[in-house]
C-alpha atoms as a PDB file:
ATOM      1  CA  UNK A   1     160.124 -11.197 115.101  1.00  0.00           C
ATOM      2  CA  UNK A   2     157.097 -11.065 117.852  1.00  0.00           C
ATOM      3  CA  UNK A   3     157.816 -14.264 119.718  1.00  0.00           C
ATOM      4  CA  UNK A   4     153.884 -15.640 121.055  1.00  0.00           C
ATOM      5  CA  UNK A   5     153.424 -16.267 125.045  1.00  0.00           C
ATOM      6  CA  UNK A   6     151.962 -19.763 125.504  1.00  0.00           C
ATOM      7  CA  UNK A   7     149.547 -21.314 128.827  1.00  0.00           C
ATOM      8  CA  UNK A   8     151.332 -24.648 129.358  1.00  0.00           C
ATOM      9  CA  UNK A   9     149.960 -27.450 131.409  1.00  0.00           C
ATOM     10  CA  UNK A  10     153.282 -29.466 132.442  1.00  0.00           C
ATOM     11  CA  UNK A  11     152.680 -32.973 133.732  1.00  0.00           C
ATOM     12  CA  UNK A  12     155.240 -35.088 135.870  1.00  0.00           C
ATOM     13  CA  UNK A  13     154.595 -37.391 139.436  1.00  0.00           C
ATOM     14  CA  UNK A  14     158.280 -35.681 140.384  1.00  0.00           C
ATOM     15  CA  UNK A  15     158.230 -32.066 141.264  1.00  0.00           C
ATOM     16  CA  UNK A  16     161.941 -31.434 140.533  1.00  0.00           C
ATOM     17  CA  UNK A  17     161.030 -32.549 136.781  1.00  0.00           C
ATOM     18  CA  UNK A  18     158.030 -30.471 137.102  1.00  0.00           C
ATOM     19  CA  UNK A  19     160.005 -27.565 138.066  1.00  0.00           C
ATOM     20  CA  UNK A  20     162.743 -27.902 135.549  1.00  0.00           C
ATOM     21  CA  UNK A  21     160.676 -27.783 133.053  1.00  0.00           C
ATOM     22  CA  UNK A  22     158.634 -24.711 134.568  1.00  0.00           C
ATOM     23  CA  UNK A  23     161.542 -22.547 134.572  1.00  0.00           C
ATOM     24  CA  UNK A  24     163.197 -23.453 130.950  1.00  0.00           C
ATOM     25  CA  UNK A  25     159.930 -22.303 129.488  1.00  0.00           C
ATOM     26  CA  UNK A  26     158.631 -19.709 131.493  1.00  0.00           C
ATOM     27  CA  UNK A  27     162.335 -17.636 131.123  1.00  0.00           C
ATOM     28  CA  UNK A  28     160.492 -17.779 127.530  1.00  0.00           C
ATOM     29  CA  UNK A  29     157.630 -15.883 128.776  1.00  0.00           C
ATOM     30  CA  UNK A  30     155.274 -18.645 128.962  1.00  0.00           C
ATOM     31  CA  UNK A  31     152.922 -19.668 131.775  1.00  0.00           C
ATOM     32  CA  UNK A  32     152.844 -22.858 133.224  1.00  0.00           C
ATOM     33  CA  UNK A  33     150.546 -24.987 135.355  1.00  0.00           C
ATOM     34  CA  UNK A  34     151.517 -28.255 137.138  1.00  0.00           C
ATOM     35  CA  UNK A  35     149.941 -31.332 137.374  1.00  0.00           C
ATOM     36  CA  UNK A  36     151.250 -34.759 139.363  1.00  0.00           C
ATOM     37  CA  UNK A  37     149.751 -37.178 136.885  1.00  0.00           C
ATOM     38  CA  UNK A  38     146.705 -37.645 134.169  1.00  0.00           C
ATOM     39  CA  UNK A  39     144.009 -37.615 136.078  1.00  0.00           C
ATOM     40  CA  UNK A  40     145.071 -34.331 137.869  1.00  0.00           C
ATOM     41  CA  UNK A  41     146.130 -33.229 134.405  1.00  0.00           C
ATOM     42  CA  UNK A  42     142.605 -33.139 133.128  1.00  0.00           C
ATOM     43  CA  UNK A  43     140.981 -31.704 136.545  1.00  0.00           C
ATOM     44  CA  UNK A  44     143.232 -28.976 135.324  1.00  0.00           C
ATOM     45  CA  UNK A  45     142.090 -28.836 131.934  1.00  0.00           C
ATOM     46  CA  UNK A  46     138.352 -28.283 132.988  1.00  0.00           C
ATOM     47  CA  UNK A  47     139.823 -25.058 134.578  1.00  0.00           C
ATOM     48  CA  UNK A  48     141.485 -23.625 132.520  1.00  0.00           C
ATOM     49  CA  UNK A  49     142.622 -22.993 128.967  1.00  0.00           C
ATOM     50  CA  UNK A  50     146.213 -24.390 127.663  1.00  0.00           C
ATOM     51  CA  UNK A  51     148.068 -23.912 124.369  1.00  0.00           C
ATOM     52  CA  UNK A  52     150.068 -26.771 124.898  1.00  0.00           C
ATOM     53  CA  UNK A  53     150.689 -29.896 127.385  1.00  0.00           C
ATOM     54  CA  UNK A  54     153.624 -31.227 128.169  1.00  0.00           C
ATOM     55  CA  UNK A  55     153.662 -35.016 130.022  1.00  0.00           C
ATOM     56  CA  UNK A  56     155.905 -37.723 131.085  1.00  0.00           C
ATOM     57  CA  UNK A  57     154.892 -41.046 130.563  1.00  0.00           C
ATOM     58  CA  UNK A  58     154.928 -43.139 133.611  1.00  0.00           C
ATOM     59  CA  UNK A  59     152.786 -41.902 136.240  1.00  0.00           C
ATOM     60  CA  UNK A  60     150.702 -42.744 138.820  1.00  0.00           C
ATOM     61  CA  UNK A  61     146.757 -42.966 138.608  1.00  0.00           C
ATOM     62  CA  UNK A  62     146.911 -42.481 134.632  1.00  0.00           C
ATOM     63  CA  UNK A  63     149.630 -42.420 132.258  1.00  0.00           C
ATOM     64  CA  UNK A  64     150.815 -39.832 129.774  1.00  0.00           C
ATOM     65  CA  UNK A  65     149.832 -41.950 126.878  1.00  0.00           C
ATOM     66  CA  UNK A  66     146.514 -42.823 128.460  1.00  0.00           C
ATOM     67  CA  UNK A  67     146.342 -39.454 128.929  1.00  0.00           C
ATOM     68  CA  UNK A  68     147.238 -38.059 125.500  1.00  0.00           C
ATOM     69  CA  UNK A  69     144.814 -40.396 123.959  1.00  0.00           C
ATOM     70  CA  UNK A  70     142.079 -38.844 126.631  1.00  0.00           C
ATOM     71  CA  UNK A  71     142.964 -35.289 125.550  1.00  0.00           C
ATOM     72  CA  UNK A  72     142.854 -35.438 122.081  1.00  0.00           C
ATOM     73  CA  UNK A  73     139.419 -37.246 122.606  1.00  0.00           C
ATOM     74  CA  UNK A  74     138.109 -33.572 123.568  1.00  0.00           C
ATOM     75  CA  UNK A  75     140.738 -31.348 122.363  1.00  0.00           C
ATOM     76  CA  UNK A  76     141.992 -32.676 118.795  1.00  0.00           C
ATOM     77  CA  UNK A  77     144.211 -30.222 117.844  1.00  0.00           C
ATOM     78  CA  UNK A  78     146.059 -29.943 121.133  1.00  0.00           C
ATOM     79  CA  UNK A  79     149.807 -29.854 120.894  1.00  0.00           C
ATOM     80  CA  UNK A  80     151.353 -32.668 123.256  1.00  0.00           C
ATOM     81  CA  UNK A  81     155.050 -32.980 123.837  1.00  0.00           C
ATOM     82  CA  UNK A  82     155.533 -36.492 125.697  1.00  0.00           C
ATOM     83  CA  UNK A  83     158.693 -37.082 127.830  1.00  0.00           C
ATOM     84  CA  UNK A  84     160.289 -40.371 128.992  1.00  0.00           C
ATOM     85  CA  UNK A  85     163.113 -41.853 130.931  1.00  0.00           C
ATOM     86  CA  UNK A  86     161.874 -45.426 129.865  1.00  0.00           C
ATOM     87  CA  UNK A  87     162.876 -45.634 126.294  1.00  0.00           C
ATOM     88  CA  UNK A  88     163.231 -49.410 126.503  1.00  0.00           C
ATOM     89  CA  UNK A  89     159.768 -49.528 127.132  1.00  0.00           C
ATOM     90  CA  UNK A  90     158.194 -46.465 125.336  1.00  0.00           C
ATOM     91  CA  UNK A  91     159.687 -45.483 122.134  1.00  0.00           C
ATOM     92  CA  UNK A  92     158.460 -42.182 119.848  1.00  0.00           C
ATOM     93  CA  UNK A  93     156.352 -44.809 117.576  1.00  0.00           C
ATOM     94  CA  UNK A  94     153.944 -45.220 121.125  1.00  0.00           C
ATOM     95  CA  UNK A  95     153.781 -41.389 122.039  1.00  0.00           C
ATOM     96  CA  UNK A  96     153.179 -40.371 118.715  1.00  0.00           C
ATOM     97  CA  UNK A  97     150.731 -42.969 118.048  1.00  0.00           C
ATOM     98  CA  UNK A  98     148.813 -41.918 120.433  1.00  0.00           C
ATOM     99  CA  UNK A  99     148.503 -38.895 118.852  1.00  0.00           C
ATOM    100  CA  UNK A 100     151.763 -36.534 121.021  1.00  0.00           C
ATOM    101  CA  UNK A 101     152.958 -34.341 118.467  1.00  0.00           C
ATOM    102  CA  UNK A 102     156.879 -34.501 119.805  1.00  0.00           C
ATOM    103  CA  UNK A 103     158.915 -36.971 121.732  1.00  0.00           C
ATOM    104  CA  UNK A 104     161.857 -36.268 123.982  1.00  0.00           C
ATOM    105  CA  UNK A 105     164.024 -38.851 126.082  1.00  0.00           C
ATOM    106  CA  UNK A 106     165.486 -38.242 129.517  1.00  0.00           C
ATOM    107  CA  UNK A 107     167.864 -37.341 130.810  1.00  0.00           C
ATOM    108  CA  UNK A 108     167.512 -34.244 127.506  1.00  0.00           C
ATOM    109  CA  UNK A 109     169.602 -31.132 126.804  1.00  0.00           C
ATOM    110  CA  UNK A 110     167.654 -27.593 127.332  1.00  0.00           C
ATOM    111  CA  UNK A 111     168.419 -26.714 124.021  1.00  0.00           C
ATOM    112  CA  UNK A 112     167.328 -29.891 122.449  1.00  0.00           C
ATOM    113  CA  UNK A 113     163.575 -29.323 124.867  1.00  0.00           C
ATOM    114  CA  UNK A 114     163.512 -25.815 123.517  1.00  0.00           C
ATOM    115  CA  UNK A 115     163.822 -26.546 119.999  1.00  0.00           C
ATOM    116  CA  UNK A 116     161.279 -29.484 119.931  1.00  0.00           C
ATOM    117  CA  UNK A 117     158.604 -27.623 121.876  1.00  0.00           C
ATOM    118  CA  UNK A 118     159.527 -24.537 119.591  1.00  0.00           C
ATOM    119  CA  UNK A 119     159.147 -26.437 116.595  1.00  0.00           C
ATOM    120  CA  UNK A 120     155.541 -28.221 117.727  1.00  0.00           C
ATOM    121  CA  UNK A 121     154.488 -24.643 118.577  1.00  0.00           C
ATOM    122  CA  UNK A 122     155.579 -23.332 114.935  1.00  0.00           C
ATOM    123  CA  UNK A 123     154.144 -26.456 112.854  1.00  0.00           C
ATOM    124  CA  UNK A 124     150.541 -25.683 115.520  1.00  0.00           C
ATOM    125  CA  UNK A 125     150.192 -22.410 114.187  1.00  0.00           C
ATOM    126  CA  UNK A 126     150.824 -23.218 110.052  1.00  0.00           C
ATOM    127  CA  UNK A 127     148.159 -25.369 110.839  1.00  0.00           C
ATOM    128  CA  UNK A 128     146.230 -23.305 112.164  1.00  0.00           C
ATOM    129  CA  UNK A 129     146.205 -20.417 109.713  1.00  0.00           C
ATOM    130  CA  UNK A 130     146.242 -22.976 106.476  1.00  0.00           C
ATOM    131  CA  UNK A 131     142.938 -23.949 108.422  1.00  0.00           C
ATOM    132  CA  UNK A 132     141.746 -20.374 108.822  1.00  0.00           C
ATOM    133  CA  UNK A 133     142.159 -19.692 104.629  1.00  0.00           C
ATOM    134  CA  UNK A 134     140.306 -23.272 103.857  1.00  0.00           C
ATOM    135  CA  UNK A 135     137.415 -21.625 106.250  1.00  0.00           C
ATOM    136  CA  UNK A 136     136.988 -18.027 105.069  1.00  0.00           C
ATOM    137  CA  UNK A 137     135.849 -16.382 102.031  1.00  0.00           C
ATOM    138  CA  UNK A 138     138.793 -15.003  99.987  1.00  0.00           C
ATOM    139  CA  UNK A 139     137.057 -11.996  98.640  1.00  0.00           C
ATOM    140  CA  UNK A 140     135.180 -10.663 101.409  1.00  0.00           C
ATOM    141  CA  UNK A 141     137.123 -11.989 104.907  1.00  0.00           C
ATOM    142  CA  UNK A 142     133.678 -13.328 106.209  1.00  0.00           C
ATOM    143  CA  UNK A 143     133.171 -17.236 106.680  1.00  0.00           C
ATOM    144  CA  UNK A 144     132.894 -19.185 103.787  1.00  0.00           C
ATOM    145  CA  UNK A 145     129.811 -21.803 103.344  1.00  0.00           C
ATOM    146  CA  UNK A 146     131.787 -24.639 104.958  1.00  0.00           C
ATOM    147  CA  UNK A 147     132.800 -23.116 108.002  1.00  0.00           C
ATOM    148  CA  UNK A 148     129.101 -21.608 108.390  1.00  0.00           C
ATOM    149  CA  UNK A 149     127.820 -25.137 108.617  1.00  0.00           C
ATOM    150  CA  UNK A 150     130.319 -25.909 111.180  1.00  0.00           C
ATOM    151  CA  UNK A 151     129.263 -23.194 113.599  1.00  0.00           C
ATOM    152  CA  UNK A 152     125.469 -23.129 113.170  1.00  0.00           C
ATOM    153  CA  UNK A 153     125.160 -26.748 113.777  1.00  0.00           C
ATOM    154  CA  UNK A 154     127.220 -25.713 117.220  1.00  0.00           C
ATOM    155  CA  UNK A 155     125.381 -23.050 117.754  1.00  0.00           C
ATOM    156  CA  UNK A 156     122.033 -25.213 117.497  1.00  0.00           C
ATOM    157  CA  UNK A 157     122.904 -27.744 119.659  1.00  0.00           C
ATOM    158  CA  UNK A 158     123.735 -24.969 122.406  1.00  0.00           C
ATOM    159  CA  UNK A 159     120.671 -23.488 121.489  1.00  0.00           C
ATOM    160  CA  UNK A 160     118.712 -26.596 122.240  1.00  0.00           C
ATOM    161  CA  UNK A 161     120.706 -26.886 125.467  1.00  0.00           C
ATOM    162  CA  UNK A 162     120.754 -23.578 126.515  1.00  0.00           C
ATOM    163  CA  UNK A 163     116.598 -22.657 125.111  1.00  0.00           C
ATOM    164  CA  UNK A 164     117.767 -19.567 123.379  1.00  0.00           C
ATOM    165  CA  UNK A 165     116.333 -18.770 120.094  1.00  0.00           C
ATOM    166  CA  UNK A 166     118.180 -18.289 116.843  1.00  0.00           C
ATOM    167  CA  UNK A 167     117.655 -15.711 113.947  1.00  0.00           C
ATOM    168  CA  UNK A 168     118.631 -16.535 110.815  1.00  0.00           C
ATOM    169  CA  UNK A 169     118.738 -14.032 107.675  1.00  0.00           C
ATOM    170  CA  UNK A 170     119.225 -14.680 104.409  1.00  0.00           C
ATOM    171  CA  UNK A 171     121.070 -12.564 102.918  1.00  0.00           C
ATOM    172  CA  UNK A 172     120.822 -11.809  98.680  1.00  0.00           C
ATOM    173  CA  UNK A 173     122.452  -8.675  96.513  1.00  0.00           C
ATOM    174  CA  UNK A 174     119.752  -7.304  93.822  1.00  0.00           C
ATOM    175  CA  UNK A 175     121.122  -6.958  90.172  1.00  0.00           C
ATOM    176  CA  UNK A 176     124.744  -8.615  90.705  1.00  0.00           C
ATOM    177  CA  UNK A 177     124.625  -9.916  87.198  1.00  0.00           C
ATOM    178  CA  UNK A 178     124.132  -5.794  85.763  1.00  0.00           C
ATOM    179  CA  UNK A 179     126.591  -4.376  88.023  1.00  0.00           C
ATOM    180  CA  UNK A 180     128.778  -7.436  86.125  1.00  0.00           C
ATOM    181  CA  UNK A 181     127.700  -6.756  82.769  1.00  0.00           C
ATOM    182  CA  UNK A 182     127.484  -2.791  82.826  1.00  0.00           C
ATOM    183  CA  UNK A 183     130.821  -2.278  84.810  1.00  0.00           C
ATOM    184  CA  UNK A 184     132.440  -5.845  84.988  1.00  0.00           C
ATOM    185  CA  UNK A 185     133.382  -7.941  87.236  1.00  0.00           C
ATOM    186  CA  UNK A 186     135.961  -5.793  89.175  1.00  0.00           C
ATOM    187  CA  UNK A 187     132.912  -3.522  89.754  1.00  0.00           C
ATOM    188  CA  UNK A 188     130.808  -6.691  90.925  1.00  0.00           C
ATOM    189  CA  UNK A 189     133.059  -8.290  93.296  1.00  0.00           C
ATOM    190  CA  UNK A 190     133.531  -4.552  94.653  1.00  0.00           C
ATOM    191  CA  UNK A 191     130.082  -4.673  95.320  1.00  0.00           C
ATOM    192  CA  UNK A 192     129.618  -7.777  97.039  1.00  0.00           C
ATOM    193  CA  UNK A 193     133.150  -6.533  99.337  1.00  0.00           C
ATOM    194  CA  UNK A 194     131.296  -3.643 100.041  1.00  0.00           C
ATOM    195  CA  UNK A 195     128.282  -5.388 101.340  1.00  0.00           C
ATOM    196  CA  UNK A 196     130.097  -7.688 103.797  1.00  0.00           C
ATOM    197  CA  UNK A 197     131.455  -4.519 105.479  1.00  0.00           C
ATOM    198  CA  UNK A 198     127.756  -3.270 105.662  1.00  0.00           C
ATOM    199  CA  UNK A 199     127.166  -6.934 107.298  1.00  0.00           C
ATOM    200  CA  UNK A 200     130.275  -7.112 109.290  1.00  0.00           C
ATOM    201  CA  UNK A 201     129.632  -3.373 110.380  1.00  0.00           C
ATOM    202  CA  UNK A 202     125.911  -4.534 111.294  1.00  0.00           C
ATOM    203  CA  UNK A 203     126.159  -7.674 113.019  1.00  0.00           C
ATOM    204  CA  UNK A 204     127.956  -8.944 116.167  1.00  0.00           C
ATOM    205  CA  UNK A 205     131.182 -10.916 116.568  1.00  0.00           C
ATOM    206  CA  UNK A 206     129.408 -13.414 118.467  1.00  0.00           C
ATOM    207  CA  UNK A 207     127.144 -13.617 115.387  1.00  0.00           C
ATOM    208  CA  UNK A 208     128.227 -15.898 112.217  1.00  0.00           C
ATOM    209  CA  UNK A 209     128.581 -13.743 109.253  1.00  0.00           C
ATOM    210  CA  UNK A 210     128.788 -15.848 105.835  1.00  0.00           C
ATOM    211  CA  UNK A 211     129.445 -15.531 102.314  1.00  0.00           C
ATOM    212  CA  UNK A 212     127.353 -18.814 100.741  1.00  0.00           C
ATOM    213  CA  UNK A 213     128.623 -18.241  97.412  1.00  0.00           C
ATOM    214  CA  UNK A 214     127.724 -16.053  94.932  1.00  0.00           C
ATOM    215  CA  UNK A 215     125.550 -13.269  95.643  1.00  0.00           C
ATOM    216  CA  UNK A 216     124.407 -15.333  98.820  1.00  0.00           C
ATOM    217  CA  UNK A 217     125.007 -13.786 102.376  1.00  0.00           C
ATOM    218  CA  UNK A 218     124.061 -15.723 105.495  1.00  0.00           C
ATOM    219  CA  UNK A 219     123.642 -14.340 109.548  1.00  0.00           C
ATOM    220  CA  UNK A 220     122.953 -16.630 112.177  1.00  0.00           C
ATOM    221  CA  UNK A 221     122.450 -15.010 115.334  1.00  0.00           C
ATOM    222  CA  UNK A 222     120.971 -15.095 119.259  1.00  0.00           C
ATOM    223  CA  UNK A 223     117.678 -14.343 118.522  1.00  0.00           C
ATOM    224  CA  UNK A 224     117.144 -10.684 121.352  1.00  0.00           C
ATOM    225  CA  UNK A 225     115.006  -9.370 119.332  1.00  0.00           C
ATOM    226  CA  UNK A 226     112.092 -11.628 118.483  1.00  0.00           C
ATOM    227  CA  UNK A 227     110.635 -10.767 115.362  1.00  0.00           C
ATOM    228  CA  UNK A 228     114.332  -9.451 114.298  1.00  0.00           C
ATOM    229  CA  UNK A 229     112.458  -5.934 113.576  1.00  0.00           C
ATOM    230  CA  UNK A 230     115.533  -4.300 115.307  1.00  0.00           C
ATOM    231  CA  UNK A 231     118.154  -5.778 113.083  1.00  0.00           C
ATOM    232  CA  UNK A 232     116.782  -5.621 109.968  1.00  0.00           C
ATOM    233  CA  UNK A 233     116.353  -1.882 111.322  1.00  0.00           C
ATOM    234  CA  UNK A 234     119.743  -1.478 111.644  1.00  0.00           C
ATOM    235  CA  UNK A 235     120.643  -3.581 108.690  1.00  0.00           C
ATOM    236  CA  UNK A 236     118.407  -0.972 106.112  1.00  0.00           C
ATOM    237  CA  UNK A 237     120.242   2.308 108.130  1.00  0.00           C
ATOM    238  CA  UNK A 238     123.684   0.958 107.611  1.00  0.00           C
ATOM    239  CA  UNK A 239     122.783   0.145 103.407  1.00  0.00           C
ATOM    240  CA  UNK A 240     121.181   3.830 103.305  1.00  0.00           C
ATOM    241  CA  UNK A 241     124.100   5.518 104.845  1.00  0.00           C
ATOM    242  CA  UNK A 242     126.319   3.764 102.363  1.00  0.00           C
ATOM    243  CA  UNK A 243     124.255   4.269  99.499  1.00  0.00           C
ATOM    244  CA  UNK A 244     123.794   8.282 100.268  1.00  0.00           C
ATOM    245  CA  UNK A 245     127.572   8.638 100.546  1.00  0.00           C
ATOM    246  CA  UNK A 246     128.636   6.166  97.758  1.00  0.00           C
ATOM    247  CA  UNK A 247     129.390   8.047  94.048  1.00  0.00           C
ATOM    248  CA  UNK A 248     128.310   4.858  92.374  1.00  0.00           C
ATOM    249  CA  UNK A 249     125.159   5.342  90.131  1.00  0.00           C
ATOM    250  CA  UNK A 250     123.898   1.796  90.868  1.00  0.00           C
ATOM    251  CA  UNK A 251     123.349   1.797  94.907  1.00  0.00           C
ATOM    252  CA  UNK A 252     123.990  -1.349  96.864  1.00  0.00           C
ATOM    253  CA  UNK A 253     120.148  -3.077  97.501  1.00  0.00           C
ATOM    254  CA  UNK A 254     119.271  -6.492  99.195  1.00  0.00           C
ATOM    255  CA  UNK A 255     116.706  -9.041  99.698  1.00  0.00           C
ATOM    256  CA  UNK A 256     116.176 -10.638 102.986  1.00  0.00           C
ATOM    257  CA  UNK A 257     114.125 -13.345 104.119  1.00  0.00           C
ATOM    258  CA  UNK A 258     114.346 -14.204 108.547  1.00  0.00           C
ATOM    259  CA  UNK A 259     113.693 -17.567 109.626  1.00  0.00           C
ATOM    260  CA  UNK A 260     113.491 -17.811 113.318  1.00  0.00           C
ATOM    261  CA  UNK A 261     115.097 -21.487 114.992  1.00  0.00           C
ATOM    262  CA  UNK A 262     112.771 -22.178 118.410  1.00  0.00           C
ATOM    263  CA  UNK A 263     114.580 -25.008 120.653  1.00  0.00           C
ATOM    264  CA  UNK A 264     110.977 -26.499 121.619  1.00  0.00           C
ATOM    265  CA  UNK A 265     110.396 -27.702 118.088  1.00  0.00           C
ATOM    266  CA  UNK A 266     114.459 -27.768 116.793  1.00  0.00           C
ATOM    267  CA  UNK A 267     114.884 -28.346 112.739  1.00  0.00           C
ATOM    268  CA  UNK A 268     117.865 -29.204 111.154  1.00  0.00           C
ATOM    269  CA  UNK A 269     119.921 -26.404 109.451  1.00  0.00           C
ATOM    270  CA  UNK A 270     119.326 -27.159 106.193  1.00  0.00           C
ATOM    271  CA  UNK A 271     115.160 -26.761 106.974  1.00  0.00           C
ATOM    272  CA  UNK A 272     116.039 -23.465 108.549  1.00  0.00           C
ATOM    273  CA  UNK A 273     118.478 -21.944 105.627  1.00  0.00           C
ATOM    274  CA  UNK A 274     115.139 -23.270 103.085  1.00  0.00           C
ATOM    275  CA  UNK A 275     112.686 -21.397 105.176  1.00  0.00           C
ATOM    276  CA  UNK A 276     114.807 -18.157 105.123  1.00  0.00           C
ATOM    277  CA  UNK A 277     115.616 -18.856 101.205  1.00  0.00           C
ATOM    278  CA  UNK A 278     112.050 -18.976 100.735  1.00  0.00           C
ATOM    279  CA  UNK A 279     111.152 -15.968 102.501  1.00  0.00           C
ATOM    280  CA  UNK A 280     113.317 -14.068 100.745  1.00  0.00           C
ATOM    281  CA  UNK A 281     112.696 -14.811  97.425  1.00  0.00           C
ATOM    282  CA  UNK A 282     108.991 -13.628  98.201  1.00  0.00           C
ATOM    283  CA  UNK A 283     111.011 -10.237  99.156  1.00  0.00           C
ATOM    284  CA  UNK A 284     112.999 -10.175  95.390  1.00  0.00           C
ATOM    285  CA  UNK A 285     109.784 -11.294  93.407  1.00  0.00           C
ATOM    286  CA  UNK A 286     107.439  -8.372  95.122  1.00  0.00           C
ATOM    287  CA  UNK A 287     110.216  -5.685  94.712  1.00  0.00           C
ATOM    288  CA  UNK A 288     111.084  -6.582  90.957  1.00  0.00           C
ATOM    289  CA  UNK A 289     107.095  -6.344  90.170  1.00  0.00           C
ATOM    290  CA  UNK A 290     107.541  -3.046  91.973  1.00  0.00           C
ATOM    291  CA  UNK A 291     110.493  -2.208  89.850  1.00  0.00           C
ATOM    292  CA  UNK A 292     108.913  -3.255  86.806  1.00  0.00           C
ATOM    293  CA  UNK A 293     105.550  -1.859  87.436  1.00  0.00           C
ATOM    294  CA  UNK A 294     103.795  -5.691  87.167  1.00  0.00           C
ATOM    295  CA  UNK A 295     101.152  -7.483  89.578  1.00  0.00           C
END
């Protein structure tokens, strides 16, 4: 089994301590960074990036439960391992009340500090990947319509700070319900798996990439390009190259509509995603008249 390499901030007033604990974890292959108390702790965290923090409890300047309560302000997901000689006056109800995930007395055994911080590390990442599946979209791998919400009203408000302009494309497959009803469904969700790899072959990491539902795709992205000509460009090359080497008699075809988010005059998300719906429905209605040979 591949064992994972963690960035540890370890924070004790007494070096030996500090150093103890140093060594158990980084003959693990971990990396550790010291700190002398809490407020040094969280100098530390403005520098750098940890996995994990590791504390005592009685320090000077600020404490580790002040602290752990200060960290999981800003970081709530943090894994915190508190540490104590002063069990008469701290007990695992306090540290884990204030929100440390384990709690290990002084003087401990190696083994028993291994296995804890092992354990917080394994129940960290079940977390994290039963929160990756409740945020992506099980058919196609892109972001589902929660998590899209999540990020573009994070990437507004550092567009606002930041003045950058924001592109947003909405994103709808023509004729889902024949490709259904001629072929089934297999056929349709094959589609609609096809079309996120157009979009995820298209569009940036950087960029969110969503499946709203349905037949509903949306792209919110740093707006380089102001009037988006460029990606829709791309967009239309990548869907032609597909189509032209795809066997399938019905060819993959979409309606987009751009809606463009300017952090002079900000709107909410909700205004921008109805401005882009709109736009593209103006983009189905004049290509079905075209199909149809109306208007």
């Amino acid at each position: 089994m591949e064992s994972t390499h963690y960035n540890i901030l370890v924070v004790d007033d007494e070096e030996r301590m500090r150093k103890l604990i140093a060594s158990l974890l980084s003959t693990r292959g971990h990396q550790c960074v010291n700190a002398s108390n809490g407020l040094d702790a969280l100098h530390k965290m403005k520098e750098n990036r940890f996995d994990a923090v590791i504390t005592d409890i009685v320090m000077p300047e600020m404490d580790g439960i002040a602290l752990t309560r200060e960290l999981l302000k800003h970081h709530q997901s943090l894994p915190v391992m508190v540490i104590t000689g002063h069990t008469e006056d701290y007990s695992a109800e306090t540290a884990i009340a204030s929100g440390a995930r384990e709690f290990v007395s002084k003087p401990f055994s190696m083994t028993e500090f291994i296995i804890r911080f092992e354990k917080m590390m394994r129940d960290r990442k079940v977390e994290e990947a039963l929160l990756a599946l409740s945020l992506i979209d099980e058919l196609t791998g892109l972001y589902n319509r929660r998590r899209f919400f999540i990020l573009a009203e994070q990437s507004i408000k550092l567009s606002i700070r930041t003045k950058k302009r924001l592109l947003l494309l909405f994103i709808d497959m023509d004729d889902l319900k024949r490709i259904n009803d001629r072929y089934g469904h297999h056929a349709g969700d094959q589609a609609l798996i096809e079309l996120a790899n157009i979009l995820k072959m298209t569009f940036r990491e950087s960029d969110i990439t969503a499946r709203m539902g349905g037949d509903e795709f949306v792209v919110l992205s740093e707006s380089l390009d102001e009037s988006g000509e460029a990606v829709m460009t791309r967009l239309n090359e990548n869907l032609r190259d597909y189509n032209d080497q795809s066997s399938q008699e019905d060819k993959l075809s979409i309606s987009v509509g751009v809606a463009r988010f300017d952090p002079e005059f900000p709107i909410s998300i909700d205004e921008l995603l109805s401005q882009a719906d709109a736009r593209m429905y103006v983009k189905k209605r004049k290509r079905r008249k075209k199909d149809f040979g109306t208007g």
